[in-house]
Protein backbone atom coordinates (compact mmCIF):
# COMPACT_ATOMS: atom_id res chain seq x y z
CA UNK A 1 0.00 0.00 0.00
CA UNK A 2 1.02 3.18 -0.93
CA UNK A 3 0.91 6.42 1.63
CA UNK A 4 -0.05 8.83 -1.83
CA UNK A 5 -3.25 6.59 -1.34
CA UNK A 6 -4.18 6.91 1.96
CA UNK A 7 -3.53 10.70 1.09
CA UNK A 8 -5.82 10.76 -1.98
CA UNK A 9 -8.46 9.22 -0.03
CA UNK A 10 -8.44 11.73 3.06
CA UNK A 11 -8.52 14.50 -0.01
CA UNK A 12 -11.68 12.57 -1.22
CA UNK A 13 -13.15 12.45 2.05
CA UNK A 14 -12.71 15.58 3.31
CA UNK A 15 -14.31 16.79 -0.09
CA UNK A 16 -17.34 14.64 0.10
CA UNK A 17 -18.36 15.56 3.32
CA UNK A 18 -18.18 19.13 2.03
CA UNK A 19 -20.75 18.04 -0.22
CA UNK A 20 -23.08 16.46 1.83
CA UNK A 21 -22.85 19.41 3.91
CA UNK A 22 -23.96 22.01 1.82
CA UNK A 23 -26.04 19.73 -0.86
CA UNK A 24 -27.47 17.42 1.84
CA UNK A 25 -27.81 19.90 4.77
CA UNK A 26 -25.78 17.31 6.67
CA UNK A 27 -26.09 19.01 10.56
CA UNK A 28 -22.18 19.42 11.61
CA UNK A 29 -22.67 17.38 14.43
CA UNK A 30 -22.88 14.47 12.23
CA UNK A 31 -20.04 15.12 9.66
CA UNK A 32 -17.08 13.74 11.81
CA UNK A 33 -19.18 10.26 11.76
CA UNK A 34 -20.05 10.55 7.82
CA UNK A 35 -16.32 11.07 7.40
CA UNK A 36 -15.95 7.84 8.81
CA UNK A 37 -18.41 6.16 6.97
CA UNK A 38 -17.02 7.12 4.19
CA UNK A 39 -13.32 6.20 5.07
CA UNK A 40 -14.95 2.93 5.67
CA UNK A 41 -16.34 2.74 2.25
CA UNK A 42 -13.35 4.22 0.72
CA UNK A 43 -10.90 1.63 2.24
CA UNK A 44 -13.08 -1.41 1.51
CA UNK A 45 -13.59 -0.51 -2.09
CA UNK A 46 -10.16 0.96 -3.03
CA UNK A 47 -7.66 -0.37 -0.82
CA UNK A 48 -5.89 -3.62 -1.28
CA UNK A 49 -5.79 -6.09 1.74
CA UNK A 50 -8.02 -8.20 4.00
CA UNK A 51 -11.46 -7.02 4.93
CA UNK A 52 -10.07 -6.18 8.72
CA UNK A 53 -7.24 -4.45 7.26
CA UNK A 54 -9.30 -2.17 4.73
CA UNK A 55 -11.68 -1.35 7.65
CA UNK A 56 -8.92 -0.63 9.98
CA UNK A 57 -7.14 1.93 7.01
CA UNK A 58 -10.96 2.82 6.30
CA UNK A 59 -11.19 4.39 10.25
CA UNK A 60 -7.84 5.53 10.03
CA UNK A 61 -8.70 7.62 6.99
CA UNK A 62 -12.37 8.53 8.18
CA UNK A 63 -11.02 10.34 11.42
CA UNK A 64 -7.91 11.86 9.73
CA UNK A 65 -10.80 13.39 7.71
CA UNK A 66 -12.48 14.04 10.04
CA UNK A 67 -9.28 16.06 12.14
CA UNK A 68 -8.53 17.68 9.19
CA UNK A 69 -11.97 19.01 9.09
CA UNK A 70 -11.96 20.42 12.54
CA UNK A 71 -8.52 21.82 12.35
CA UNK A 72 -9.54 24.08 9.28
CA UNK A 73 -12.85 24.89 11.03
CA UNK A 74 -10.23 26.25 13.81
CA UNK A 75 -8.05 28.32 11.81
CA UNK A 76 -10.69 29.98 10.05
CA UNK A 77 -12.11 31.13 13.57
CA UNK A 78 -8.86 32.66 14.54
CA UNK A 79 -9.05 34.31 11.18
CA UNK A 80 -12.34 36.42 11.97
């Protein structure tokens, strides 16, 4: 497995829980667990491995996402 994966998949992560938060009207409580989800998804689908393996790297992505998404949220209120 290649890190540049992982990577791409955070990227793809953190951009479609963007989406579901302004197309879906996703409340922002919920996004840190729909960035999971979707890690999960991501890892099963695209990443190489056993099932317990892609689900591990799936959570592992999800909450990177997810930590990523909160830091930004952070620097942008320092900002204002």
């Amino acid at each position: 497995m290649v890190i540049i994966d992982i990577a791409l998949l955070i990227t793809i992560v953190i951009a479609l829980t963007e989406v579901f938060k302004h197309a879906a009207k996703v409340p922002n409580k919920y996004l840190p667990l729909l960035s999971v989800v979707l890690g999960i998804i991501g890892g099963v689908v695209y990443l190489e491995g056993s099932l317990k393996e892609t689900i591990l790297y799936g959570i592992i992505i999800g909450l990177s996402a997810s930590g990523l998404f909160d830091q930004s949220k952070i620097i942008k209120k320092d900002d204002k």
